[in-house]
Protein backbone atom coordinates (compact mmCIF):
# COMPACT_ATOMS: atom_id res chain seq x y z
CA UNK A 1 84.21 73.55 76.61
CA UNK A 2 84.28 75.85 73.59
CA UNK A 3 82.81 73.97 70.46
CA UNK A 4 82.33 75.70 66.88
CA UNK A 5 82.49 74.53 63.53
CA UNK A 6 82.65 76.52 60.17
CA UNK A 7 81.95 75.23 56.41
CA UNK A 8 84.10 75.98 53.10
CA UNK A 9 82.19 79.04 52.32
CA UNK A 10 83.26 80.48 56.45
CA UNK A 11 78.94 80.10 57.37
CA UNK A 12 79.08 78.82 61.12
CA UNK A 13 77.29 74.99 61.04
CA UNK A 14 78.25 74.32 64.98
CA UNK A 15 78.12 77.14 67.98
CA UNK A 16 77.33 75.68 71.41
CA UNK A 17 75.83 77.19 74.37
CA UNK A 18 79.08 77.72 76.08
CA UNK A 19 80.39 79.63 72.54
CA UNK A 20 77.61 82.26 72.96
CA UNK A 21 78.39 82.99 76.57
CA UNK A 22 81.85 83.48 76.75
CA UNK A 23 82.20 85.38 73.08
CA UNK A 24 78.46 87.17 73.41
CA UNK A 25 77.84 86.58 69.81
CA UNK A 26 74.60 84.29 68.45
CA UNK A 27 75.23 81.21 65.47
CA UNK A 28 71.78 83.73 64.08
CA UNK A 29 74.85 86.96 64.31
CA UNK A 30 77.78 85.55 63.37
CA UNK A 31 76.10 84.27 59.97
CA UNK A 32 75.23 87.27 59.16
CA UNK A 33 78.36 88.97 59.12
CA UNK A 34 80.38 88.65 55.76
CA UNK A 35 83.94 87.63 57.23
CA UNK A 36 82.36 85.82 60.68
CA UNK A 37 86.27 85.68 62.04
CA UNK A 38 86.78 89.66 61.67
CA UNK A 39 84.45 89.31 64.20
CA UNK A 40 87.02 87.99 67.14
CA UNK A 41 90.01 88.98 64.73
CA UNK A 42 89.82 92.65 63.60
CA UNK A 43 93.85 92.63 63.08
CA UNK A 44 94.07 90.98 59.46
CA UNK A 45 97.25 89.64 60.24
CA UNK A 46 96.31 87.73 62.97
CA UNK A 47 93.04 86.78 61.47
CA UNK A 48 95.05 85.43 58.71
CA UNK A 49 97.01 82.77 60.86
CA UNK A 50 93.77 81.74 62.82
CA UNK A 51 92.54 80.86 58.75
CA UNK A 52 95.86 78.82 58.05
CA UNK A 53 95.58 76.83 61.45
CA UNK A 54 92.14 76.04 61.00
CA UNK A 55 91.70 75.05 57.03
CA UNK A 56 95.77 74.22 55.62
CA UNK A 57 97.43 73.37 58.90
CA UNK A 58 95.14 72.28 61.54
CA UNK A 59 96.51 72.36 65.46
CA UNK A 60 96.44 69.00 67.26
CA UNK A 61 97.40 70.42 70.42
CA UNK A 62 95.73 73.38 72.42
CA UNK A 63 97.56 76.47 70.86
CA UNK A 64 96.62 79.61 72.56
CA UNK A 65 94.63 82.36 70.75
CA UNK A 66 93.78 86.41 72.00
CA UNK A 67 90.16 86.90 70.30
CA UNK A 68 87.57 89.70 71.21
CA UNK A 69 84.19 89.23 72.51
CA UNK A 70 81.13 91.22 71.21
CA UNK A 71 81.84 94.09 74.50
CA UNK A 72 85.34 94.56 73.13
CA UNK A 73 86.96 92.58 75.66
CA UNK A 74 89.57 90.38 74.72
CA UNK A 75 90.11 86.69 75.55
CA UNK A 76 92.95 84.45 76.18
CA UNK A 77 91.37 81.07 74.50
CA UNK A 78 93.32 77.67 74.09
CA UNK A 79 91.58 76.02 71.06
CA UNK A 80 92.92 72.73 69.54
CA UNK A 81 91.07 71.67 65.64
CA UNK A 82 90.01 68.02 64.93
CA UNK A 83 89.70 66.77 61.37
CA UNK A 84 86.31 65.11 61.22
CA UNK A 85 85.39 62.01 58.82
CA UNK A 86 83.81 64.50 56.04
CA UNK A 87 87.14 66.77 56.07
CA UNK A 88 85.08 69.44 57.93
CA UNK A 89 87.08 70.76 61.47
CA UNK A 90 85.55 70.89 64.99
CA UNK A 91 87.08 73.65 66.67
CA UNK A 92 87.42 73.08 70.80
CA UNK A 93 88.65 75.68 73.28
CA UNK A 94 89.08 76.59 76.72
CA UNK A 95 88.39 79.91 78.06
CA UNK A 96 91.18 80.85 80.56
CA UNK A 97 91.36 84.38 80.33
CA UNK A 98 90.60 84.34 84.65
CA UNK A 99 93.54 82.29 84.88
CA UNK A 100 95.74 84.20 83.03
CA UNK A 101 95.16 87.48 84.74
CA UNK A 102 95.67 85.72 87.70
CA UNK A 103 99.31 84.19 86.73
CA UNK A 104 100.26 88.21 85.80
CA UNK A 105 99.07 88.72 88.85
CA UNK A 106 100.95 86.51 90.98
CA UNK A 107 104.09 87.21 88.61
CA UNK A 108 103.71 91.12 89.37
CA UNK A 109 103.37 90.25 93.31
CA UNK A 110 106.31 88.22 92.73
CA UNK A 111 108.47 90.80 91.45
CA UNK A 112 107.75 94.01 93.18
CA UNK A 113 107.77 95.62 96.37
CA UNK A 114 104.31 96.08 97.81
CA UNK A 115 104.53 99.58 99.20
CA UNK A 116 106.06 101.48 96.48
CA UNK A 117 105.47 98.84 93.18
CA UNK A 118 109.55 99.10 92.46
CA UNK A 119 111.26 95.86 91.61
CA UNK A 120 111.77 94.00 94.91
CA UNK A 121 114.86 92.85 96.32
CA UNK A 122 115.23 89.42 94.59
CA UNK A 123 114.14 90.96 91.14
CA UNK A 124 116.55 93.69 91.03
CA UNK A 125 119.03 91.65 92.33
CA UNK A 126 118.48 88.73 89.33
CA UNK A 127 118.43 91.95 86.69
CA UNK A 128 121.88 92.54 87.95
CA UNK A 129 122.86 89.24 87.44
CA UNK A 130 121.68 88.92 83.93
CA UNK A 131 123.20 92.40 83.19
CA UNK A 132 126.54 90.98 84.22
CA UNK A 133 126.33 87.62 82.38
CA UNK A 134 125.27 89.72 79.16
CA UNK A 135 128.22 92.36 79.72
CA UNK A 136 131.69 92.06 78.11
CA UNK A 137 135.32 93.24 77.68
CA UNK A 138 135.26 94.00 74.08
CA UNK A 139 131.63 95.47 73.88
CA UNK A 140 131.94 99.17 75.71
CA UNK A 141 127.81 99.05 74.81
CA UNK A 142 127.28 96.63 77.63
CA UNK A 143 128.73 98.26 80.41
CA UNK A 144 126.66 99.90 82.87
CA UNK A 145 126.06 101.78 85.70
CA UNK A 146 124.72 100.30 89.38
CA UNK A 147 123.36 103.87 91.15
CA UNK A 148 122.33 102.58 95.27
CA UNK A 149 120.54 105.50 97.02
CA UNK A 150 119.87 105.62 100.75
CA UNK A 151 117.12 108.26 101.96
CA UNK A 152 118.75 110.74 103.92
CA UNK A 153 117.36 110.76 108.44
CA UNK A 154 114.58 108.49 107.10
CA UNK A 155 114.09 107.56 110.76
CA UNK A 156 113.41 110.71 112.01
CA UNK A 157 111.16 111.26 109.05
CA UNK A 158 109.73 108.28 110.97
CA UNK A 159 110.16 109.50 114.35
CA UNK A 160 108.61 113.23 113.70
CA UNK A 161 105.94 112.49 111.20
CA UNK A 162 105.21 108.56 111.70
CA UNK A 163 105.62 105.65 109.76
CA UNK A 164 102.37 106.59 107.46
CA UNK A 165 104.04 109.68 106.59
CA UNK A 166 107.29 107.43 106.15
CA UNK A 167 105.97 105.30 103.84
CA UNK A 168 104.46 108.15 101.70
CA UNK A 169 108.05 109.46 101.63
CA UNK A 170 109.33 105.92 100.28
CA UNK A 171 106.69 105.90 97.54
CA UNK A 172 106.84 109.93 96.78
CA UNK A 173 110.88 109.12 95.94
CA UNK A 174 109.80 105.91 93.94
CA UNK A 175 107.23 108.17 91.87
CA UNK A 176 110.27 110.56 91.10
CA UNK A 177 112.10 107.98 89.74
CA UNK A 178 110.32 105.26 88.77
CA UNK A 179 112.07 103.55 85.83
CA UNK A 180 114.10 100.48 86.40
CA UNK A 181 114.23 101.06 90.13
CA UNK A 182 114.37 98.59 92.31
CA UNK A 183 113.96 98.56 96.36
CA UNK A 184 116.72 96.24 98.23
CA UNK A 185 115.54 96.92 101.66
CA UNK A 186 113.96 99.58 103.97
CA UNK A 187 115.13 103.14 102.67
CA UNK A 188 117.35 101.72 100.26
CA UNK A 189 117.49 101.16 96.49
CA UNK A 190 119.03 100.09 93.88
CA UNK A 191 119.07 101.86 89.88
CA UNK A 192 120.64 99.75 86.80
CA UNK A 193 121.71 101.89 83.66
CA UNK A 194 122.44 100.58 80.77
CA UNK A 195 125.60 102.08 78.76
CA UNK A 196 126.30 104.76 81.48
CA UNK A 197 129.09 105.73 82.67
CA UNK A 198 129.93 107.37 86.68
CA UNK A 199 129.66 110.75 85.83
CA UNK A 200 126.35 110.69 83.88
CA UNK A 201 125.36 108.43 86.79
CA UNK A 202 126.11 111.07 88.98
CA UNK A 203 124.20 113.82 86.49
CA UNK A 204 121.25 111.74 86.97
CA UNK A 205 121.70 111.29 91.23
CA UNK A 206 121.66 115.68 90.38
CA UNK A 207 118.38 115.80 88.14
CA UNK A 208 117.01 113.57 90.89
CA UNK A 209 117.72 115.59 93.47
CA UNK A 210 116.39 118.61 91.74
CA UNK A 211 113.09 116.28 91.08
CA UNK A 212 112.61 116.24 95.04
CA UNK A 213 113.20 119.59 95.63
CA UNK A 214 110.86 120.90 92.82
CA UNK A 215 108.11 118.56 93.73
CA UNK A 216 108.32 118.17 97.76
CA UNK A 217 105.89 115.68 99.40
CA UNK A 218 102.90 117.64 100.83
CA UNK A 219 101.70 116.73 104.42
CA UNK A 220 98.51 118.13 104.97
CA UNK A 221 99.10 121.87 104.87
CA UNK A 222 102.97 121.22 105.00
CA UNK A 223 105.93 120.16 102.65
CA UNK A 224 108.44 117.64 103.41
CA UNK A 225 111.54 117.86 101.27
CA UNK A 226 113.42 114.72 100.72
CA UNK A 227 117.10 114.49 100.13
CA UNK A 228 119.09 111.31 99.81
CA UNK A 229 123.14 109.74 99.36
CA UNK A 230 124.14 107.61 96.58
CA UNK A 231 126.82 105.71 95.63
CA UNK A 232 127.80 104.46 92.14
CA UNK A 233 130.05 101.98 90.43
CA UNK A 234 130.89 101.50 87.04
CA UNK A 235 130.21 98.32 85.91
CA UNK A 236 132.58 96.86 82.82
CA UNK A 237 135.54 94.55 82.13
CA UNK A 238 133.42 91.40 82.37
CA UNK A 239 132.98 91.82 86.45
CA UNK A 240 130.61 88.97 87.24
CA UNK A 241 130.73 89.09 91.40
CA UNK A 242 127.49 90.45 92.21
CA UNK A 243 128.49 90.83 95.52
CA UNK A 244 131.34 92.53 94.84
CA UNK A 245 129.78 95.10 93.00
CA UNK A 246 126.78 95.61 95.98
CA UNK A 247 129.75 96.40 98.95
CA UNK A 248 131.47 98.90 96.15
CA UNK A 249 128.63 100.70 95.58
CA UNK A 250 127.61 100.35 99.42
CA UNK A 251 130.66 101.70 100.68
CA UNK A 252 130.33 104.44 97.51
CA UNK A 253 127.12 104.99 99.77
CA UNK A 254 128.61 105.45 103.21
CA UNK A 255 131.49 107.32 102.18
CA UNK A 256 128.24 110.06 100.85
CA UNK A 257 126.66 109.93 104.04
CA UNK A 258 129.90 109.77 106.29
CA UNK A 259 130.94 112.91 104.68
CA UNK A 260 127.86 114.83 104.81
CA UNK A 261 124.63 113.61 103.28
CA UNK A 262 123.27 114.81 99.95
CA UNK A 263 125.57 114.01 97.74
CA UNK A 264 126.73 110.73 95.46
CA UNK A 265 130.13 109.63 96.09
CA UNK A 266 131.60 107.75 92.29
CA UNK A 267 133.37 104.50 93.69
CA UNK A 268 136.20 104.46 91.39
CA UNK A 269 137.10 107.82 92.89
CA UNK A 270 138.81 105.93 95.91
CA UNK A 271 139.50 102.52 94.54
């Protein structure tokens, strides 16, 4: 437990043992720096509502604070203040910083795929979801575009060069196009973009494409150019059925690779 105390005239009167190893600073050190909480708070701003918590509006429960240590590092500290007999505050705090970079850790494992770090399945698929709950009729700036690609003879990328190879190809396409993409399964995947319509969609599936051929995915001494099909559908009018939308955009997808490969097929252009 974290336990430090400061007077009226900011000269540190309590520092325990456990203070000076987490924050790396001496009681002898901090005292003899002018402004002791520029120390942990070089932002002023920030600095300033640590100053308000502690002497005009004292926390009762833990609040959670982002201070420095002495190396630079910064901490994630809950500290809570008690108001003593004499008017004086005892400041107490728990170090979690550990805990908290493991929570973003878990949340990131959570969320993405672990072969090529896009958005997994379930986390693309809950982006969609919130994307059609925030769209509407009247408000053209909502609408949106959902662009599902499909690597084109993934399995005999798989069959001639082996799965290692394979899953360099998945994350060599992710690397091309890395924003907001999220993986749904095997070679597929799913892009959401915001106030787009199908044929800037379909731009983008052709700067893509470009992307890949300009920046093939080396194999030792050889280069392995990767081409894929897309479907897209336009997403407005207050559509809310997510499944709806996926077998639009799937069959978008098919109707690409039924008819040749290499190409993105708009779904409104046959509904």
């Amino acid at each position: 437990v974290l336990m430090n105390a400061f007077d009226r005239h900011n000269r540190c009167v309590l520092w325990n043992a456990e203070c000076e190893k987490v924050f790396g600073w001496s009681m002898t050190e901090i005292d003899e720096h002018p402004d002791p909480l520029a120390l942990f708070y070089p932002d002023p701003e920030e600095r300033q509502r640590v100053q308000e918590s502690v002497r005009f509006a004292p926390l009762k429960d833990m609040y959670e604070w982002h201070p420095v240590r002495k190396d630079g590092t910064q901490l994630t500290i809950l500290w809570s203040n008690i108001l003593l007999p004499d008017n004086s505050i005892l400041n107490i705090g728990l170090d979690i910083t550990e805990r908290k970079k493991a929570e973003q850790q878990l949340t990131v494992k959570a969320t993405t795929d672990d072969l090529t770090g896009c958005l997994n399945r379930s986390t693309i698929l809950q982006q969609l979801k919130m994307a059609l709950a925030a769209s509407s009729p009247q408000d053209v700036s909502s609408h949106f575009c959902l662009l599902m690609f499909d690597l084109d003879y993934f399995k005999q990328i798989n069959d001639r060069w082996g799965h290692q190879v394979g899953d360099a190809a998945l994350i060599h396409f992710c690397d091309r196009i890395r924003e907001a993409l999220g993986r749904v399964g095997g070679e597929e995947f799913v892009l959401l973009l915001a106030r787009t319509d199908g044929m800037a969609a379909t731009l983008l599936s052709s700067r893509l494409r470009a992307a890949l051929i300009s920046k093939p995915l080396r194999v030792g001494d050889k280069t392995l150019v990767l081409s894929f099909s897309a479907g897209v559908v336009e997403v407005c009018q207050g559509q809310r059925d997510t499944s709806a939308i996926l077998m639009r955009a799937d069959k978008a997808l098919y109707d690409a690779k039924r008819t040749g490969r290499g190409k993105t097929v708009l779904a409104s252009d046959y509904l």
